[in-house]
Protein backbone atom coordinates (compact mmCIF):
# COMPACT_ATOMS: atom_id res chain seq x y z
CA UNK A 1 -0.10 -1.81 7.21
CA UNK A 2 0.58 -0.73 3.45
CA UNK A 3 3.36 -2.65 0.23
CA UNK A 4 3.89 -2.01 -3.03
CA UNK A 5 3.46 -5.21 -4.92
CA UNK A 6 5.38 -4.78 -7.75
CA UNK A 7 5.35 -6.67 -11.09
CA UNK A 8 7.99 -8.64 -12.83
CA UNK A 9 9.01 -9.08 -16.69
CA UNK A 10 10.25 -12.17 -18.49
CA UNK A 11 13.65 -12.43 -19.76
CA UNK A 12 12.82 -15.22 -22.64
CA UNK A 13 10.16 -17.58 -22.29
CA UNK A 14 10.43 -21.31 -23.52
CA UNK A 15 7.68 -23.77 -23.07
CA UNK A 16 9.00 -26.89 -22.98
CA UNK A 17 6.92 -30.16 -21.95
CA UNK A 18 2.89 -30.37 -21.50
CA UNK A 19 2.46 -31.76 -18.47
CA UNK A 20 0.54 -34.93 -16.99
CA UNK A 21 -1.30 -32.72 -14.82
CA UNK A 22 -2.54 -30.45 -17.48
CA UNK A 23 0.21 -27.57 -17.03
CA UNK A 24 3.21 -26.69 -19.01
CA UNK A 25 6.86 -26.95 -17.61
CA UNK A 26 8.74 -23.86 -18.89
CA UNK A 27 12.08 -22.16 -18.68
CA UNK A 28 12.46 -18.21 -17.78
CA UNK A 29 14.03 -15.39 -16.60
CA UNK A 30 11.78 -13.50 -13.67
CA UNK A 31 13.13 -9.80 -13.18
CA UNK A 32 11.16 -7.87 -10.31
CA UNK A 33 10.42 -4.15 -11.81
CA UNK A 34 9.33 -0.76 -10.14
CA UNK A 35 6.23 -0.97 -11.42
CA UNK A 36 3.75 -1.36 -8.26
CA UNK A 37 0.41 -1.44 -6.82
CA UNK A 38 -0.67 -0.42 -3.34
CA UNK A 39 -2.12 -2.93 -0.66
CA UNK A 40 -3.62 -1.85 2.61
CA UNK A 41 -4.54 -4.06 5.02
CA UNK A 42 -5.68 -3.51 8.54
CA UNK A 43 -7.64 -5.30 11.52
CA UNK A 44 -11.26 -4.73 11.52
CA UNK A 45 -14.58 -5.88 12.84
CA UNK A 46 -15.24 -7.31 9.57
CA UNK A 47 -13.89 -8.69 6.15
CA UNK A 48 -14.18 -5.95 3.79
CA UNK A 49 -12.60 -6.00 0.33
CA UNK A 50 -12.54 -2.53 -1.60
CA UNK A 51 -10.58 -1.52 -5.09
CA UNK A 52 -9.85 1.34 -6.92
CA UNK A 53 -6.83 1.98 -9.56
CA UNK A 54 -7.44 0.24 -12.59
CA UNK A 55 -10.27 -2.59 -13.52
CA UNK A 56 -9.43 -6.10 -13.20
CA UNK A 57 -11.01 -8.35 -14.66
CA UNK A 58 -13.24 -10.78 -13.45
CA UNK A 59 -15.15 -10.69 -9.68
CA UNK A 60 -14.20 -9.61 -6.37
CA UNK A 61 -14.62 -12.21 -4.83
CA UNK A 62 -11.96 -14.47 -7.02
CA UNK A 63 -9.34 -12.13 -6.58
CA UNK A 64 -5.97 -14.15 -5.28
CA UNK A 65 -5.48 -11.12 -2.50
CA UNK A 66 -8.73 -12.63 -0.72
CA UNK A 67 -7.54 -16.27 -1.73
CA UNK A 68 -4.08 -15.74 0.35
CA UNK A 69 -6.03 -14.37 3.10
CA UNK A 70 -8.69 -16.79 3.52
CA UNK A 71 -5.76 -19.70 3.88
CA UNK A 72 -3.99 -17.78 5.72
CA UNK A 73 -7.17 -16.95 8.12
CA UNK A 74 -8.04 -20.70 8.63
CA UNK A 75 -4.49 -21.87 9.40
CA UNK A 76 -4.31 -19.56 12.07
CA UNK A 77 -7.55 -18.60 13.01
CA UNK A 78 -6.75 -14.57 11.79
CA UNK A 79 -9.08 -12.13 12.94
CA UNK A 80 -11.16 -9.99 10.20
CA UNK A 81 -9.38 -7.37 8.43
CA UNK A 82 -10.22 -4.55 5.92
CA UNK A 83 -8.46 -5.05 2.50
CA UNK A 84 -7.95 -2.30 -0.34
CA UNK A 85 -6.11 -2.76 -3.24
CA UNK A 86 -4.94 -0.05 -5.44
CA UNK A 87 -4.12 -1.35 -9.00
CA UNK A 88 -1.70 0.20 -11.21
CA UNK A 89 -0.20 -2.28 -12.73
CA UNK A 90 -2.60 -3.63 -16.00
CA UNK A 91 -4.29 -6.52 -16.09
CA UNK A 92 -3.74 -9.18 -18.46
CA UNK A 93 -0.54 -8.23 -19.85
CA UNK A 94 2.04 -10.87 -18.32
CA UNK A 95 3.09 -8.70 -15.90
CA UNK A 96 2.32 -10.90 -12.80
CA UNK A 97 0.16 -8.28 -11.28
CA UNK A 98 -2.24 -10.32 -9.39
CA UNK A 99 0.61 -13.03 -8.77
CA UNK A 100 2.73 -10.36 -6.64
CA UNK A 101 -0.68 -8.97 -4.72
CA UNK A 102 -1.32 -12.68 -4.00
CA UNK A 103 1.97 -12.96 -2.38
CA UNK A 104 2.49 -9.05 -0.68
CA UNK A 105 -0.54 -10.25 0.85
CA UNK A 106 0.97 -13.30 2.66
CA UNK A 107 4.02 -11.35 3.60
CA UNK A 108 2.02 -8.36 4.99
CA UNK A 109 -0.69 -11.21 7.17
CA UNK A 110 2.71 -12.33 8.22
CA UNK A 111 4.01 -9.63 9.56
CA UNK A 112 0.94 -7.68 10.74
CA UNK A 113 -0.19 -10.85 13.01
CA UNK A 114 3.61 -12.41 13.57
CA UNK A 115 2.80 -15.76 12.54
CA UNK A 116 6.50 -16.08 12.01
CA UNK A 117 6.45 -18.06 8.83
CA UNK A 118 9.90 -18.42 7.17
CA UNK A 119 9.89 -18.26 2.93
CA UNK A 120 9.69 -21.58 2.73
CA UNK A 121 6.67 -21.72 3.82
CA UNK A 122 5.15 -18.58 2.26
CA UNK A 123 6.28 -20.24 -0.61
CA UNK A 124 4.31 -22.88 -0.41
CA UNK A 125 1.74 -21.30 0.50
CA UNK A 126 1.99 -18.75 -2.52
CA UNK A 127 2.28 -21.44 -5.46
CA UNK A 128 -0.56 -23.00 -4.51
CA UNK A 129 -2.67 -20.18 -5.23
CA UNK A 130 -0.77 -19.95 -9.01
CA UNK A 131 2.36 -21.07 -10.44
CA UNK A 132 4.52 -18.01 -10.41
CA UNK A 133 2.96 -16.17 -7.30
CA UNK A 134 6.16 -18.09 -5.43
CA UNK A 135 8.53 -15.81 -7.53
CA UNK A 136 7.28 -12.91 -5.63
CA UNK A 137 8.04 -13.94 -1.76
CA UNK A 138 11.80 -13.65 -1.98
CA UNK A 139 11.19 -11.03 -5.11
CA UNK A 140 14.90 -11.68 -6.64
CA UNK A 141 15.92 -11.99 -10.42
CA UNK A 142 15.87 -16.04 -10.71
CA UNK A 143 16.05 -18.67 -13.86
CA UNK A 144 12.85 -20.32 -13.05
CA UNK A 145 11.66 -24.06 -14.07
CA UNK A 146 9.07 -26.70 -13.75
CA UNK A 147 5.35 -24.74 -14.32
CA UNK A 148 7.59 -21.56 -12.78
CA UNK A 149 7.57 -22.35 -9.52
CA UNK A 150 11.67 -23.42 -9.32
CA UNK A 151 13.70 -20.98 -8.53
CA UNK A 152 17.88 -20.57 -9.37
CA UNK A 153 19.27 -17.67 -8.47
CA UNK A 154 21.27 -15.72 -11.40
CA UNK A 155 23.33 -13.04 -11.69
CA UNK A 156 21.76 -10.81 -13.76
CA UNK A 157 21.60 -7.03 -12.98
CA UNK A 158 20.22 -4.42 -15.36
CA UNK A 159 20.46 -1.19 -13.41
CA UNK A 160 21.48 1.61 -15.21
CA UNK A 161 19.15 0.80 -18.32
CA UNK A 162 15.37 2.59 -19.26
CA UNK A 163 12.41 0.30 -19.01
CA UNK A 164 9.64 0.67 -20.75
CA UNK A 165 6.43 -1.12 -20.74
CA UNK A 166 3.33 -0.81 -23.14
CA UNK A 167 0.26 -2.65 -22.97
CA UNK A 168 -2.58 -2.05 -25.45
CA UNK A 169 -5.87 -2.32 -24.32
CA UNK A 170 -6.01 -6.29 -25.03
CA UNK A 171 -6.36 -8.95 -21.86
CA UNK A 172 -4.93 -12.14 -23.08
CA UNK A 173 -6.08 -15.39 -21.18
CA UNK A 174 -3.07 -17.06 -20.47
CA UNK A 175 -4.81 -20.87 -20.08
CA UNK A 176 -5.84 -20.11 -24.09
CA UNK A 177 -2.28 -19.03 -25.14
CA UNK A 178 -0.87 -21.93 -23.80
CA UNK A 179 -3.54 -23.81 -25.44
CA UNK A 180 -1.88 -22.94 -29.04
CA UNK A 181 1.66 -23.91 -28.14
CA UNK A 182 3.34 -26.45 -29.39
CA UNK A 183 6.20 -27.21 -26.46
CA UNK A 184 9.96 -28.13 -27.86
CA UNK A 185 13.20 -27.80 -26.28
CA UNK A 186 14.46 -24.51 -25.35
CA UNK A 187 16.80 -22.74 -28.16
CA UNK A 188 19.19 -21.58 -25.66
CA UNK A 189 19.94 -21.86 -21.67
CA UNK A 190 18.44 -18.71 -20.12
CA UNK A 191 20.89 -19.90 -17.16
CA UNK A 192 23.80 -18.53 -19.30
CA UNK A 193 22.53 -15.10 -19.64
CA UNK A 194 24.88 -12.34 -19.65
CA UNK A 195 24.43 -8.36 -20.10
CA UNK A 196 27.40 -7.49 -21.26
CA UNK A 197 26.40 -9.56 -24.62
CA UNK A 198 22.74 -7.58 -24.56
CA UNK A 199 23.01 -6.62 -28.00
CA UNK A 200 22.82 -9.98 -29.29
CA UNK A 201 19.62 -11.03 -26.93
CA UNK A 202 17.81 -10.23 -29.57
CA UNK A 203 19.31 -13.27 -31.90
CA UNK A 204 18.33 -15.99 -29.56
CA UNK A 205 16.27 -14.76 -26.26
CA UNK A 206 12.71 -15.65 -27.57
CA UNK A 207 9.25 -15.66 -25.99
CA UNK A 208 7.33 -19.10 -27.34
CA UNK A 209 4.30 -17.46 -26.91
CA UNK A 210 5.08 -14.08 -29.51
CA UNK A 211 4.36 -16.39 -32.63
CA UNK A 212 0.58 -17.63 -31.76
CA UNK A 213 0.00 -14.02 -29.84
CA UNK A 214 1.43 -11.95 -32.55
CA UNK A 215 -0.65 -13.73 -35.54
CA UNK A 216 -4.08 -13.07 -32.79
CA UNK A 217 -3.45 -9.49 -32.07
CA UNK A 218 -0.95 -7.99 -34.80
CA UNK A 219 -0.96 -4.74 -33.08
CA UNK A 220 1.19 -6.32 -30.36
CA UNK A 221 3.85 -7.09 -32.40
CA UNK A 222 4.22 -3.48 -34.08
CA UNK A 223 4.68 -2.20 -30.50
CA UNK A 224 7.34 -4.68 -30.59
CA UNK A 225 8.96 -3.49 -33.78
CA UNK A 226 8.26 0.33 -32.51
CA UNK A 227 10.26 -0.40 -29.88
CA UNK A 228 13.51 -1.13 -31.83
CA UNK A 229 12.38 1.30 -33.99
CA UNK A 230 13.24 3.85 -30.76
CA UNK A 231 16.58 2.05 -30.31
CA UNK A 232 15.64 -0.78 -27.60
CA UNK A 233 18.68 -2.81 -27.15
CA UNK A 234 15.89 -5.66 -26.27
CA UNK A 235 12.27 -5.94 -27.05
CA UNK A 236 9.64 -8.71 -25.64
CA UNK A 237 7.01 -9.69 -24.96
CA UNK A 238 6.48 -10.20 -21.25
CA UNK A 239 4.78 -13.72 -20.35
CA UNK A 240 2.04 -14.61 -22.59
CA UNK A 241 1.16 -10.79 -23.09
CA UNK A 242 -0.39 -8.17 -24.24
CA UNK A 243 2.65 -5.98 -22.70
CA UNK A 244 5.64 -5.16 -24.38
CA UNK A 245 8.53 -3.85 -23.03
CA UNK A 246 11.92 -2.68 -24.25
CA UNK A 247 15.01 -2.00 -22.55
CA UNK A 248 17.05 1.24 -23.57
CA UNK A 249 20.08 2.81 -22.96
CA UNK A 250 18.43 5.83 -22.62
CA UNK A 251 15.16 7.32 -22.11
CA UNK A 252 12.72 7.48 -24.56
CA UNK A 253 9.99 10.06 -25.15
CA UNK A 254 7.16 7.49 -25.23
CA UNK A 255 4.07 8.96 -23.95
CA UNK A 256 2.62 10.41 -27.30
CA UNK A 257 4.07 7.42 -29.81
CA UNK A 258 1.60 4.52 -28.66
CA UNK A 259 -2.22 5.24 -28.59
CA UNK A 260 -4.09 4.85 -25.87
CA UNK A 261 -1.48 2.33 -24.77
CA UNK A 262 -0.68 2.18 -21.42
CA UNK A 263 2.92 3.07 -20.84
CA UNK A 264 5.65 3.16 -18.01
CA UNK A 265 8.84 4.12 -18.09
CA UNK A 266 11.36 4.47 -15.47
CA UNK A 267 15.37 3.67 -14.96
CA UNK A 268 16.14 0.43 -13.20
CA UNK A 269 18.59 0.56 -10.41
């Protein structure tokens, strides 16, 4: 059985509150993009994990794909299965790549062995391997709360406009950007987003983490300019980085004008 994980962007990012229990309770707009990997699981004689696409970091064996499996498999006694994973989406650029394989693989275990769980549950099951890995089960634009995790649904379509996504070759640790911020009150409800005002995003849609990330890695932050530069209507960065993306009312020839950036571009519908 083969998905597409895709990834998601972040429509403003405030942190507001450190937490008792060590994490940060934010607020944040989580819009599902086009951008996706490919997951293939089937039954087998034995576990075997295999990757190809492009490098993630860290070990195998940590990856949240086998994390989701192995709760999955001692729930309810699954049998082995072979697992590859095709990455195209970067790594460590606040795109929620490994978040959406984590939960694409709980959704395909469910339906490959009909275990039957509703979204609740998969939802539960899903944050507890990371905070935003929930988002991913139902997949829907949502203003999301607490350490990510609470979902309202919002009305909030952007079909019709260009995407476009660069990520320099710079993984970001997202534990040690949160370390640097300072939490305050968010500047503006992300709950009262509208498009038709998308011009003025700009003026008061922020991502806390640009200032500490932007002072680290300067680079970043001329993509960010570049990007208005092209005539973005909206430029961000997405979660605590190193991507940047910018949304256009038309495309943009982008392939040549950022390095050895990676860079996607496609129109949302």
């Amino acid at each position: 059985m083969i998905c597409f994980p895709n990834c998601k962007i972040n429509l403003g990012l405030f942190v507001t509150e450190k937490r008792a229990d060590g994490f940060h309770n934010i607020e944040t707009i989580f819009y599902p993009v086009p951008l996706c990997d490919i997951l293939e699981v089937v039954e087998s004689s034995k576990n075997e994990f295999t990757v190809s696409g492009n490098k993630i970091q860290g070990n195998k064996e940590s990856n949240l794909c086998l994390k989701a499996y192995d709760i999955l498999q001692k729930k309810f006694k699954l049998p082995p299965v072979k697992i590859h994973l095709h990455k195209v989406i970067p790594t460590g650029a606040g795109l929620g790549g490994g978040s959406s394989n984590s939960a694409f693989m709980i959704k395909l275990l469910n339906d490959l062995f009909s275990i039957n769980l509703k979204v609740g549950q998969m939802q539960e099951i899903a944050v507890s391997l990371g905070s935003d890995c929930a988002f991913f089960i139902e997949n829907k634009t949502a203003f999301a709360t607490n350490k990510g995790n609470v979902f309202n649904k919002i009305n909030l379509d952007l079909s019709g406009y260009y995407l476009l996504i660069v990520k320099p070759d710079i993984h970001i640790s997202t534990p040690e950007a949160y370390s640097f911020i300072k939490p305050k009150k968010s500047s503006f409800s992300l709950a009262n987003i509208d498009v038709a005002k998308i011009h003025e995003w700009k003026n008061y849609i922020k991502n806390d983490f640009e200032n500490v990330v932007f002072t680290k890695f300067p680079e970043i932050k001329i993509i960010k300019e570049k990007m208005y530069q092209l005539g973005a209507v909206y430029a961000s960065m997405s979660g605590s980085g190193s991507s940047v993306f910018g949304i256009f009312e038309k495309t943009v020839g982008a392939k040549d004008l950022f390095g050895n950036c990676f860079v996607w571009q496609e129109k949302l519908k």
